[in-house]
PDB file of N, CA and C in Angstrom:
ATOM      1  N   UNK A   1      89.988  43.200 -86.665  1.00  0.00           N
ATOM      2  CA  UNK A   1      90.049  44.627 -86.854  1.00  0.00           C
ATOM      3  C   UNK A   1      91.466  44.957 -87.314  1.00  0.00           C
ATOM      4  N   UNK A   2      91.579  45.565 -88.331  1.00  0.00           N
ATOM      5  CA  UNK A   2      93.304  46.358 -89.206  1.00  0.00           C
ATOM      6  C   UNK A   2      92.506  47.700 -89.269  1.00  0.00           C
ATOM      7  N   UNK A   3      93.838  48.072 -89.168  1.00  0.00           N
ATOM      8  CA  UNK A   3      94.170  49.694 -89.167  1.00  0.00           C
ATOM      9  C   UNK A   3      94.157  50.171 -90.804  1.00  0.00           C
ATOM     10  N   UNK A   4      93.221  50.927 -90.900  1.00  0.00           N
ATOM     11  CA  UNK A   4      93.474  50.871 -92.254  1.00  0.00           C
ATOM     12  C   UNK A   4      92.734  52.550 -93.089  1.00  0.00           C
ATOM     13  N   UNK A   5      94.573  52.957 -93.198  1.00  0.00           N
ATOM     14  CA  UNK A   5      94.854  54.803 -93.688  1.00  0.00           C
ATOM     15  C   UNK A   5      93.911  55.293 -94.509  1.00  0.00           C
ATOM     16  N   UNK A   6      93.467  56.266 -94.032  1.00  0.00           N
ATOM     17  CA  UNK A   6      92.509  56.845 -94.437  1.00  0.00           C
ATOM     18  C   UNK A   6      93.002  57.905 -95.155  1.00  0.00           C
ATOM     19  N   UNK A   7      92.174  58.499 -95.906  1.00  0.00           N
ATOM     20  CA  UNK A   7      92.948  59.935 -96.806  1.00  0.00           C
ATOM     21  C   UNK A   7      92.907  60.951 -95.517  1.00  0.00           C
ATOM     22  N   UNK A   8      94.582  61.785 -96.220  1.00  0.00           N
ATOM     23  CA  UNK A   8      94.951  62.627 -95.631  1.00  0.00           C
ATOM     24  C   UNK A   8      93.737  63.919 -95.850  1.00  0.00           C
ATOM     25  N   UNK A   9      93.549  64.452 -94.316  1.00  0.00           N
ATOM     26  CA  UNK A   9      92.958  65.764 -94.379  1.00  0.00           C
ATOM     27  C   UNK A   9      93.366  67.180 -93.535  1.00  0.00           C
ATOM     28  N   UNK A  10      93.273  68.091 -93.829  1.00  0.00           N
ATOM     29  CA  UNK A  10      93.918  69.358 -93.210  1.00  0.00           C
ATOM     30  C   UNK A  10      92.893  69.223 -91.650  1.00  0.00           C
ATOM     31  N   UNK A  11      92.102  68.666 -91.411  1.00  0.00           N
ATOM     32  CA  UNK A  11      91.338  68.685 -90.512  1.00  0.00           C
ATOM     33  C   UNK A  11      91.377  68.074 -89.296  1.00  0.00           C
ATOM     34  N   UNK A  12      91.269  67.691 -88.152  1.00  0.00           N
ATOM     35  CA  UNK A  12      91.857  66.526 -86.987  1.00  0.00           C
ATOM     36  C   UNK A  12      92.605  65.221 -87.272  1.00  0.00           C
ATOM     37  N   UNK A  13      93.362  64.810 -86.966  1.00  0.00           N
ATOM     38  CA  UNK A  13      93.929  63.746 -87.179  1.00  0.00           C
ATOM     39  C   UNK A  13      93.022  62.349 -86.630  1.00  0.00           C
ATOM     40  N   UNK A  14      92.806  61.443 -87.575  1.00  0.00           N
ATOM     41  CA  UNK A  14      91.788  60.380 -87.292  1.00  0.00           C
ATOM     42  C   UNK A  14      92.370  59.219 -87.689  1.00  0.00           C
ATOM     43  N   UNK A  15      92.062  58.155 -87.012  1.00  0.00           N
ATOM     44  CA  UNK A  15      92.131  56.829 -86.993  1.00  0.00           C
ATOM     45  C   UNK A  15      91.438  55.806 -87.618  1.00  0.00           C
ATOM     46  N   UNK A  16      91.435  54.980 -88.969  1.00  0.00           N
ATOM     47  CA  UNK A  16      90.310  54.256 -89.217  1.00  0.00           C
ATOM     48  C   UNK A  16      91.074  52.905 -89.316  1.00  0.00           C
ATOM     49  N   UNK A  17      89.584  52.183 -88.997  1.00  0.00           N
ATOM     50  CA  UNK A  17      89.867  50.603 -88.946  1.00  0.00           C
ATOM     51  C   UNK A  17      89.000  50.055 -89.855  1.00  0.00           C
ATOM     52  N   UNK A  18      89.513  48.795 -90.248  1.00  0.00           N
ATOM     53  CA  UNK A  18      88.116  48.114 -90.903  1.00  0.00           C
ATOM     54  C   UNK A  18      87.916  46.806 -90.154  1.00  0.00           C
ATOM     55  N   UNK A  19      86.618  46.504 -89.884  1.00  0.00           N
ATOM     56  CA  UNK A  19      86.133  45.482 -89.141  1.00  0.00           C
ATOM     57  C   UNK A  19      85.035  44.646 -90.285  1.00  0.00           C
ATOM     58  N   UNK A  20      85.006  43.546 -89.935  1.00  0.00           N
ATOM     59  CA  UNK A  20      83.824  42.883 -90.336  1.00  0.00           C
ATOM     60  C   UNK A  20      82.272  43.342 -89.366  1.00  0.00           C
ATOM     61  N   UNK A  21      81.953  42.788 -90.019  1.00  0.00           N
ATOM     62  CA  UNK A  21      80.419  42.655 -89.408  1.00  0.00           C
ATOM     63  C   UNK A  21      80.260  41.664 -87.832  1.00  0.00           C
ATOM     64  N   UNK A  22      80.712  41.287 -87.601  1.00  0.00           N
ATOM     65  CA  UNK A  22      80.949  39.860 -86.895  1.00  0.00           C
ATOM     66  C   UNK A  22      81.172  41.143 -86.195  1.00  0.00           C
ATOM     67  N   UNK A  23      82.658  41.355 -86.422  1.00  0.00           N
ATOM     68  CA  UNK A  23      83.676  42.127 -85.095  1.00  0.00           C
ATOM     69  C   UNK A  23      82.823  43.361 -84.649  1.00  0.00           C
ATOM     70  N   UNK A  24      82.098  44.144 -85.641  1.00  0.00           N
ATOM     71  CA  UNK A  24      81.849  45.450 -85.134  1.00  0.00           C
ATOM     72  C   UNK A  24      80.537  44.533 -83.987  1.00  0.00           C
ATOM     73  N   UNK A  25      79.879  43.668 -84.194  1.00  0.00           N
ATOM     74  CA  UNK A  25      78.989  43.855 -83.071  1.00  0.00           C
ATOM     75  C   UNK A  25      79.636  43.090 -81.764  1.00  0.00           C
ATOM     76  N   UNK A  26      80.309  42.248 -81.905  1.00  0.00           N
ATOM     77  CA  UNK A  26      81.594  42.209 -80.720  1.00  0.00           C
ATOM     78  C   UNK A  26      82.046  42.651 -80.213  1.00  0.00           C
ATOM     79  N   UNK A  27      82.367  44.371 -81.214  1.00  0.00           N
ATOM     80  CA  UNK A  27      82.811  45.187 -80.435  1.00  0.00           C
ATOM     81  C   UNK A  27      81.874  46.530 -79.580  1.00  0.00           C
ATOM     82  N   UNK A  28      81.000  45.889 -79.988  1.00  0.00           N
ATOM     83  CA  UNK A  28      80.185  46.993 -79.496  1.00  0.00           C
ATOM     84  C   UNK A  28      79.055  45.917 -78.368  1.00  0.00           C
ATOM     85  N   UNK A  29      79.130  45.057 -78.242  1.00  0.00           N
ATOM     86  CA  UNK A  29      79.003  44.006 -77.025  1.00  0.00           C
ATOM     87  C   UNK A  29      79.852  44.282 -76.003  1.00  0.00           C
ATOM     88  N   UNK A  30      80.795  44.336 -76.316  1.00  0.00           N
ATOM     89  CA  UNK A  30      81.997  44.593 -75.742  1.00  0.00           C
ATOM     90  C   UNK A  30      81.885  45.681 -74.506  1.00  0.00           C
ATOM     91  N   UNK A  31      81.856  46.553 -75.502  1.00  0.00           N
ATOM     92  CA  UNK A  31      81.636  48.148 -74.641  1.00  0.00           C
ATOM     93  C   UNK A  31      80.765  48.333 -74.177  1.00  0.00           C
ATOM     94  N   UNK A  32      78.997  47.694 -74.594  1.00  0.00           N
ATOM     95  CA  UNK A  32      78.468  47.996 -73.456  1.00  0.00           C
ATOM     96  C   UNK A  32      78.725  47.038 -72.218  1.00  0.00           C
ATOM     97  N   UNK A  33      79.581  46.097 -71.587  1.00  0.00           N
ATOM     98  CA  UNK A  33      80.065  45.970 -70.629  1.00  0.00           C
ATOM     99  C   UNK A  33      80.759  46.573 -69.736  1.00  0.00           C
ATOM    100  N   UNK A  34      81.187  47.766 -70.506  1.00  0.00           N
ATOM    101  CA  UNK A  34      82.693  48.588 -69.479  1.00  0.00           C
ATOM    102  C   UNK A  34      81.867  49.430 -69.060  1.00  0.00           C
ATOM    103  N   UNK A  35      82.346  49.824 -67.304  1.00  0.00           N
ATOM    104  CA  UNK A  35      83.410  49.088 -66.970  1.00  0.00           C
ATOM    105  C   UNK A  35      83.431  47.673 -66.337  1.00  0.00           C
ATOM    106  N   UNK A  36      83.918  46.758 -65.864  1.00  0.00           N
ATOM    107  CA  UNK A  36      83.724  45.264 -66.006  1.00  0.00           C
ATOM    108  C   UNK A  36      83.926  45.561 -64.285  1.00  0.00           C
ATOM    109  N   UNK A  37      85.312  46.236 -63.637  1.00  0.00           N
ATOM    110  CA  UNK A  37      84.978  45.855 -62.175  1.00  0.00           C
ATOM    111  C   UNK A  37      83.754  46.250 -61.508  1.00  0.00           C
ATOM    112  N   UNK A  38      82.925  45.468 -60.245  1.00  0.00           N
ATOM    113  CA  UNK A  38      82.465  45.913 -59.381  1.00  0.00           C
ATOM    114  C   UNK A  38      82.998  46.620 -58.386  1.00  0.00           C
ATOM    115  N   UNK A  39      82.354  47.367 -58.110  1.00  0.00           N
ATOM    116  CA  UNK A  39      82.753  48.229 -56.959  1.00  0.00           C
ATOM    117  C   UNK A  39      83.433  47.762 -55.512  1.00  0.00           C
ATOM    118  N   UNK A  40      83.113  46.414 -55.416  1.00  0.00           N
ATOM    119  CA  UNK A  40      83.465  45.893 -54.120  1.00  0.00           C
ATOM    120  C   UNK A  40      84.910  45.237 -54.214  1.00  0.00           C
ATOM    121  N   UNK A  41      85.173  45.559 -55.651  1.00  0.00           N
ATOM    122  CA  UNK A  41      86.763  45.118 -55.560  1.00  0.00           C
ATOM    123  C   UNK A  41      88.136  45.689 -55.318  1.00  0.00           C
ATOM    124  N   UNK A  42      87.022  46.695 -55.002  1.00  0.00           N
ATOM    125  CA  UNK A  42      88.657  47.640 -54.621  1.00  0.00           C
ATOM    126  C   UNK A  42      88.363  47.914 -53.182  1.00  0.00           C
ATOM    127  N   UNK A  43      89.676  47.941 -52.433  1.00  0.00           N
ATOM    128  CA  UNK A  43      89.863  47.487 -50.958  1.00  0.00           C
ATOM    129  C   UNK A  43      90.487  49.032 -50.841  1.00  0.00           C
ATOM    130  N   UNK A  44      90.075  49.748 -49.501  1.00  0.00           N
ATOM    131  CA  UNK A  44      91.053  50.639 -49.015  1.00  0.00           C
ATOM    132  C   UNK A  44      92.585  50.839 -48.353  1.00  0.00           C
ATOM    133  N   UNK A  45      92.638  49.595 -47.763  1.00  0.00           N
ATOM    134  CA  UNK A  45      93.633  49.012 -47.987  1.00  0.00           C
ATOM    135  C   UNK A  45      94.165  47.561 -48.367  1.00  0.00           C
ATOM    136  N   UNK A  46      95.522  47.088 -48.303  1.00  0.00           N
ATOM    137  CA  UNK A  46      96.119  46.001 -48.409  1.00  0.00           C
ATOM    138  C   UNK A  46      95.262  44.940 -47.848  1.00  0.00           C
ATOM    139  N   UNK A  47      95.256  45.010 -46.180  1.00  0.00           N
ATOM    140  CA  UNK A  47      95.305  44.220 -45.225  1.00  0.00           C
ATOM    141  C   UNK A  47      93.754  44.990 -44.603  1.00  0.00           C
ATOM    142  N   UNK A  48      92.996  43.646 -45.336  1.00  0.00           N
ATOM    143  CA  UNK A  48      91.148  44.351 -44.752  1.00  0.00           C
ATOM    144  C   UNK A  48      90.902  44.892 -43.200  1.00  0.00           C
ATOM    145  N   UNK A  49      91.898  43.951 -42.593  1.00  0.00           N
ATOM    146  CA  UNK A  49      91.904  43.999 -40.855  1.00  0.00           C
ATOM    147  C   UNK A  49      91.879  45.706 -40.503  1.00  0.00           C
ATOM    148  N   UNK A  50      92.764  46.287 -40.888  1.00  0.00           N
ATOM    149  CA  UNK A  50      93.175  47.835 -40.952  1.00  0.00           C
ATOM    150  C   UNK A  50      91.822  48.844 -41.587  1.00  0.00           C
ATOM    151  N   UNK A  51      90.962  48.320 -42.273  1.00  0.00           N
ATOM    152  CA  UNK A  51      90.110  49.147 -42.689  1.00  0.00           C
ATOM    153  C   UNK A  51      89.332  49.387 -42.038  1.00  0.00           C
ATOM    154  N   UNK A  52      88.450  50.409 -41.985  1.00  0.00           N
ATOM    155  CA  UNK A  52      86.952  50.607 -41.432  1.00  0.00           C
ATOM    156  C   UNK A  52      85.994  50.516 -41.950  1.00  0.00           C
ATOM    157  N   UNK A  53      84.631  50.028 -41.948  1.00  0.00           N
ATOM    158  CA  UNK A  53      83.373  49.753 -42.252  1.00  0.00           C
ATOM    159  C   UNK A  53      83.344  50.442 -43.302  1.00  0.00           C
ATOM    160  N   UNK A  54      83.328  52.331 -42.678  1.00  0.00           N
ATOM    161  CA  UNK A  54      82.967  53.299 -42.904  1.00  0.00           C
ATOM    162  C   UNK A  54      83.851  53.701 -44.444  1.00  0.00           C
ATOM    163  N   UNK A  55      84.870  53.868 -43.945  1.00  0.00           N
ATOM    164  CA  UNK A  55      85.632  54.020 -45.032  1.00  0.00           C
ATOM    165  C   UNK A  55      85.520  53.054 -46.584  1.00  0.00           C
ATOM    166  N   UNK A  56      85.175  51.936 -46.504  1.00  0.00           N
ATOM    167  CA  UNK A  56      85.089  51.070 -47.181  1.00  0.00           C
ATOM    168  C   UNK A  56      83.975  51.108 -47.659  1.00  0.00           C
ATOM    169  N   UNK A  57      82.835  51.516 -47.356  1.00  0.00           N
ATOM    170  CA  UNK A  57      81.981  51.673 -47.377  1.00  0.00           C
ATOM    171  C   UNK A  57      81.748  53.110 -48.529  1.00  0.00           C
ATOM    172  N   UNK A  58      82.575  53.872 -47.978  1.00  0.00           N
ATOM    173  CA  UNK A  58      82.583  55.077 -48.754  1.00  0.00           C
ATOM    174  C   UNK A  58      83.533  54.959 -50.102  1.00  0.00           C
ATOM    175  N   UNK A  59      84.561  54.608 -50.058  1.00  0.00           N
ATOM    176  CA  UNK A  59      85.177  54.148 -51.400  1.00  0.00           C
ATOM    177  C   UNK A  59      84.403  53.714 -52.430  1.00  0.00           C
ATOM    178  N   UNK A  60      83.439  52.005 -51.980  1.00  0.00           N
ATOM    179  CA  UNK A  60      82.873  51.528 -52.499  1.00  0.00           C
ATOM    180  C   UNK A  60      81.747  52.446 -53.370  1.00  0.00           C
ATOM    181  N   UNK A  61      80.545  53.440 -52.572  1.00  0.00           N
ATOM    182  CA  UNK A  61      80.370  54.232 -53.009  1.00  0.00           C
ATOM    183  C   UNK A  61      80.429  55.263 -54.274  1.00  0.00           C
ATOM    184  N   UNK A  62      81.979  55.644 -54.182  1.00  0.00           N
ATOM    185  CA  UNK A  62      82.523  56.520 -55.141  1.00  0.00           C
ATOM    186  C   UNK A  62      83.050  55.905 -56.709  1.00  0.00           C
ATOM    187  N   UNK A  63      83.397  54.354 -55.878  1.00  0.00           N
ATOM    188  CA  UNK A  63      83.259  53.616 -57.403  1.00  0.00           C
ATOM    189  C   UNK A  63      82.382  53.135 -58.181  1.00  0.00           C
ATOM    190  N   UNK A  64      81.371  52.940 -57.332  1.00  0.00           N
ATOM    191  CA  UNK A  64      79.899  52.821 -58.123  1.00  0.00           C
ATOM    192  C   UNK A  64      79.468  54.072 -58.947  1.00  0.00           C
ATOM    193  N   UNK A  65      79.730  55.241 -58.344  1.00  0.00           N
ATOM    194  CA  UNK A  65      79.357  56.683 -59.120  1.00  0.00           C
ATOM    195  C   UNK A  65      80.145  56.580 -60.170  1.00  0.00           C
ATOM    196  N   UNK A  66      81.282  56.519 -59.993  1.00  0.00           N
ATOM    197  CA  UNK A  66      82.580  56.664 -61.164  1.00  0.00           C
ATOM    198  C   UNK A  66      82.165  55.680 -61.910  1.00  0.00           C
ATOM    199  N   UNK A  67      81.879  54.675 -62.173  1.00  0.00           N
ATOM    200  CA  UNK A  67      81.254  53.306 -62.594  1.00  0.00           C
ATOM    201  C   UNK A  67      80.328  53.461 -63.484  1.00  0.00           C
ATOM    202  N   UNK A  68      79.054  54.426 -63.036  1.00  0.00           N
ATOM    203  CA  UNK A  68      78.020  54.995 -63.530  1.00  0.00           C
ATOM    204  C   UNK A  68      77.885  55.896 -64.877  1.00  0.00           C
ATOM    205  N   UNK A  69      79.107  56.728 -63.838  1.00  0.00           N
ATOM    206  CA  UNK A  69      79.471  58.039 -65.059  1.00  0.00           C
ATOM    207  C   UNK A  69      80.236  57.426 -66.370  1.00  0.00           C
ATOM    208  N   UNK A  70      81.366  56.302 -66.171  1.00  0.00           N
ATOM    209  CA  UNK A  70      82.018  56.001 -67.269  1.00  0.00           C
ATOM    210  C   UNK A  70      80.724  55.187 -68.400  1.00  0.00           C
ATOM    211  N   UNK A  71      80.190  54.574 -67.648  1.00  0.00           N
ATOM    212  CA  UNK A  71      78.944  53.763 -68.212  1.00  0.00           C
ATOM    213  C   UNK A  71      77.805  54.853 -69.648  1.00  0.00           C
ATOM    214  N   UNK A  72      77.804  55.558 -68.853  1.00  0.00           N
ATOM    215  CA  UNK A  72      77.290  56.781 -69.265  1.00  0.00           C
ATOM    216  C   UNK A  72      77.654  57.576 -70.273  1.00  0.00           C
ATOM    217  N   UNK A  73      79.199  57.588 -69.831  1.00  0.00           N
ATOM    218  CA  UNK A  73      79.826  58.730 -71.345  1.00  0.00           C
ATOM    219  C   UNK A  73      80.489  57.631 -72.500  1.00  0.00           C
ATOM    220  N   UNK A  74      80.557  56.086 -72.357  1.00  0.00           N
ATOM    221  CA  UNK A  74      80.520  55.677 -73.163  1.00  0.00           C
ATOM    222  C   UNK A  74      79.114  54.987 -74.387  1.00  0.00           C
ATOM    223  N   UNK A  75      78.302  55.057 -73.550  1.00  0.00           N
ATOM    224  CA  UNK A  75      77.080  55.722 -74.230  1.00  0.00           C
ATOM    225  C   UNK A  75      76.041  55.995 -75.106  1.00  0.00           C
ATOM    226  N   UNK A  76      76.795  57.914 -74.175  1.00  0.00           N
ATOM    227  CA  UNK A  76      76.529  58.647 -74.737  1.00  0.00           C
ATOM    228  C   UNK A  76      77.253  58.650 -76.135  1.00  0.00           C
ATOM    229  N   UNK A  77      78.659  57.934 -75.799  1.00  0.00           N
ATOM    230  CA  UNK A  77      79.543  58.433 -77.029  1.00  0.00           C
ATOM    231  C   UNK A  77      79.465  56.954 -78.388  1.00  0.00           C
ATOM    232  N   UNK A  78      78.645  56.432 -77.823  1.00  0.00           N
ATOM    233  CA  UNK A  78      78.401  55.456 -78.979  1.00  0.00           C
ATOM    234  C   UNK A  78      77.512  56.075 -79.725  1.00  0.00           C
ATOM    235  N   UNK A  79      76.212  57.165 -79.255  1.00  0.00           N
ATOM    236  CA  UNK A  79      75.201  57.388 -80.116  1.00  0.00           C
ATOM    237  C   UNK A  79      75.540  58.880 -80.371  1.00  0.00           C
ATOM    238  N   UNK A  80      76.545  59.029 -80.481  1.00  0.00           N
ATOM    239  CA  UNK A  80      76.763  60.780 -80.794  1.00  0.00           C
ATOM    240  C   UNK A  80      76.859  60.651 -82.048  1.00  0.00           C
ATOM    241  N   UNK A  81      76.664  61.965 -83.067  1.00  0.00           N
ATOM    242  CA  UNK A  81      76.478  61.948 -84.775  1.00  0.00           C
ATOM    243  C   UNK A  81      77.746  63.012 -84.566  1.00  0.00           C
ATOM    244  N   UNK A  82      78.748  62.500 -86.012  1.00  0.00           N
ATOM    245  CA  UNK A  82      78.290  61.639 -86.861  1.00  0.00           C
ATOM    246  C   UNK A  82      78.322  60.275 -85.898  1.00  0.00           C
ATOM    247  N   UNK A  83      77.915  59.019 -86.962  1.00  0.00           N
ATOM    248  CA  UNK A  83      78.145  58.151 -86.851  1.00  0.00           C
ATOM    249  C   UNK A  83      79.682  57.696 -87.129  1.00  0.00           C
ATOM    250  N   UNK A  84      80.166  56.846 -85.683  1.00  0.00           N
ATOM    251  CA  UNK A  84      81.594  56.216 -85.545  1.00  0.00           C
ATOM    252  C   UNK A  84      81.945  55.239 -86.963  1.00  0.00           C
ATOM    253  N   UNK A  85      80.584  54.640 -87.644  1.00  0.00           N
ATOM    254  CA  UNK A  85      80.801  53.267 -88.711  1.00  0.00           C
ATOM    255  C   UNK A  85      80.294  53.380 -89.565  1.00  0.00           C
ATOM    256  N   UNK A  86      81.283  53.139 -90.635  1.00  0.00           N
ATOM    257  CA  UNK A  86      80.381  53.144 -92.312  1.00  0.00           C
ATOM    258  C   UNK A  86      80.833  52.013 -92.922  1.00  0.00           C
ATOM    259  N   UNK A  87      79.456  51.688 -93.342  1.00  0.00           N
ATOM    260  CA  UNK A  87      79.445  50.700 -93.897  1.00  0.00           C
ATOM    261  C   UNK A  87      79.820  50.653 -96.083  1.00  0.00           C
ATOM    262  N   UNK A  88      81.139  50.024 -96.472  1.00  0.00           N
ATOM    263  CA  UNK A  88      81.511  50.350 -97.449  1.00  0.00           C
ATOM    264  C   UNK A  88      81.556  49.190 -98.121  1.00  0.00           C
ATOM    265  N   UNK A  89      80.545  48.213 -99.029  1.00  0.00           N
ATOM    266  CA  UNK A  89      80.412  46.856 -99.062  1.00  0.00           C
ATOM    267  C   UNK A  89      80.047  45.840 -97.868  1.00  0.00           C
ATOM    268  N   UNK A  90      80.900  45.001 -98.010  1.00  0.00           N
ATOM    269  CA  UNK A  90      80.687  44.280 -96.908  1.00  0.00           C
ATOM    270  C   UNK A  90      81.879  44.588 -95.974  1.00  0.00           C
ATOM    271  N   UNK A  91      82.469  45.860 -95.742  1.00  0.00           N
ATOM    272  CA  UNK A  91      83.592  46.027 -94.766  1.00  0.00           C
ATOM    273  C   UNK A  91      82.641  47.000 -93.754  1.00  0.00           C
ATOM    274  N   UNK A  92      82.912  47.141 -92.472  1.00  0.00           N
ATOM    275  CA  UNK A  92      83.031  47.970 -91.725  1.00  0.00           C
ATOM    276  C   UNK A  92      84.237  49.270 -91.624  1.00  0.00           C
ATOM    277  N   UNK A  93      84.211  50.451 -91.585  1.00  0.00           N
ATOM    278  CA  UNK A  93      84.664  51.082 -90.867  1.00  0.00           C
ATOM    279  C   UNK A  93      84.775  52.376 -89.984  1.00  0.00           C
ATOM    280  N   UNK A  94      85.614  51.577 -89.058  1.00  0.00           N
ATOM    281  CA  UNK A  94      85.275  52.861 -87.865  1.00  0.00           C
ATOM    282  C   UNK A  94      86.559  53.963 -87.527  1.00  0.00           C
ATOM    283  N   UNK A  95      85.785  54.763 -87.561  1.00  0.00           N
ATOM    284  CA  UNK A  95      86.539  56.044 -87.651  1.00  0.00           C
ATOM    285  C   UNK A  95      86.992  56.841 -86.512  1.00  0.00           C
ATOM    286  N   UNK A  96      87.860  57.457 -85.675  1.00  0.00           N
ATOM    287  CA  UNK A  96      88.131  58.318 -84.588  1.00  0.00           C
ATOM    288  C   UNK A  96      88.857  59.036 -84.741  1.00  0.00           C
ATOM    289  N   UNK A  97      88.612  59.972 -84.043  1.00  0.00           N
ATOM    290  CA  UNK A  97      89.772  61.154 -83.608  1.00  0.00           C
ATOM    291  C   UNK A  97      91.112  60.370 -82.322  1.00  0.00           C
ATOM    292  N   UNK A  98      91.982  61.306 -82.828  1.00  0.00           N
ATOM    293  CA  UNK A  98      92.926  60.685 -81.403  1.00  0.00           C
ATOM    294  C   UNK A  98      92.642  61.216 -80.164  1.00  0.00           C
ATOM    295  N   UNK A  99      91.942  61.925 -80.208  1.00  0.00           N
ATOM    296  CA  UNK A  99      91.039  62.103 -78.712  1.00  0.00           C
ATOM    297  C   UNK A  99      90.388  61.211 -78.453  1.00  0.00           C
ATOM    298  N   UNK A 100      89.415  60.775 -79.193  1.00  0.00           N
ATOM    299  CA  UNK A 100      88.561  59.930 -79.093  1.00  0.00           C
ATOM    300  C   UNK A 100      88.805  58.884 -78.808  1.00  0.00           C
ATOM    301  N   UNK A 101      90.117  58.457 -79.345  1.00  0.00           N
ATOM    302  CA  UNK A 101      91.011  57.119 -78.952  1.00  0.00           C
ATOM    303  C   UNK A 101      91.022  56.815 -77.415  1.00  0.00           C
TER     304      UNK A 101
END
């Protein structure tokens, strides 16, 4: 994947890349993996001895939701129109806003 300038427009400032074919579905393999931790990897504290069931229990919880939701709005945000990739020959490219970044 290169970064590669797109024409200037009076309109949002955007980012384009060009990818091969290979990479764009790599990269989009990719993402539907994230996010990659499980929930059980985050500890309430340092030293497990100090924790409670309960508490740990509830963390765990909140990262599975949070887990869910990121799962979710990335997505959603793969299938939002326009479309992120155009195909220009045999190049890929993908396009963003710096929000979007």
């Amino acid at each position: 994947m290169r970064f590669a300038p797109g024409p200037r427009t009076t309109g949002p400032r955007t980012l384009r890349f060009r990818l091969s074919k290979l990479e764009r579905a790599l990269l989009l393999a990719t993402v539907q993996l994230f996010p990659v931790l499980k929930a059980g990897h985050h500890q309430i504290t340092k030293d497990p001895k100090n924790a409670s069931a309960a508490e740990q229990h509830l963390l765990e919880e909140a990262m599975e939701r949070q887990r869910s939701e990121h799962k979710a709005k990335v997505t959603q945000f793969l299938r939002a129109e326009p479309p992120f990739f155009r195909e220009i020959d045999d190049d890929v490219y993908l396009q963003l806003t710096v929000e979007q970044v």
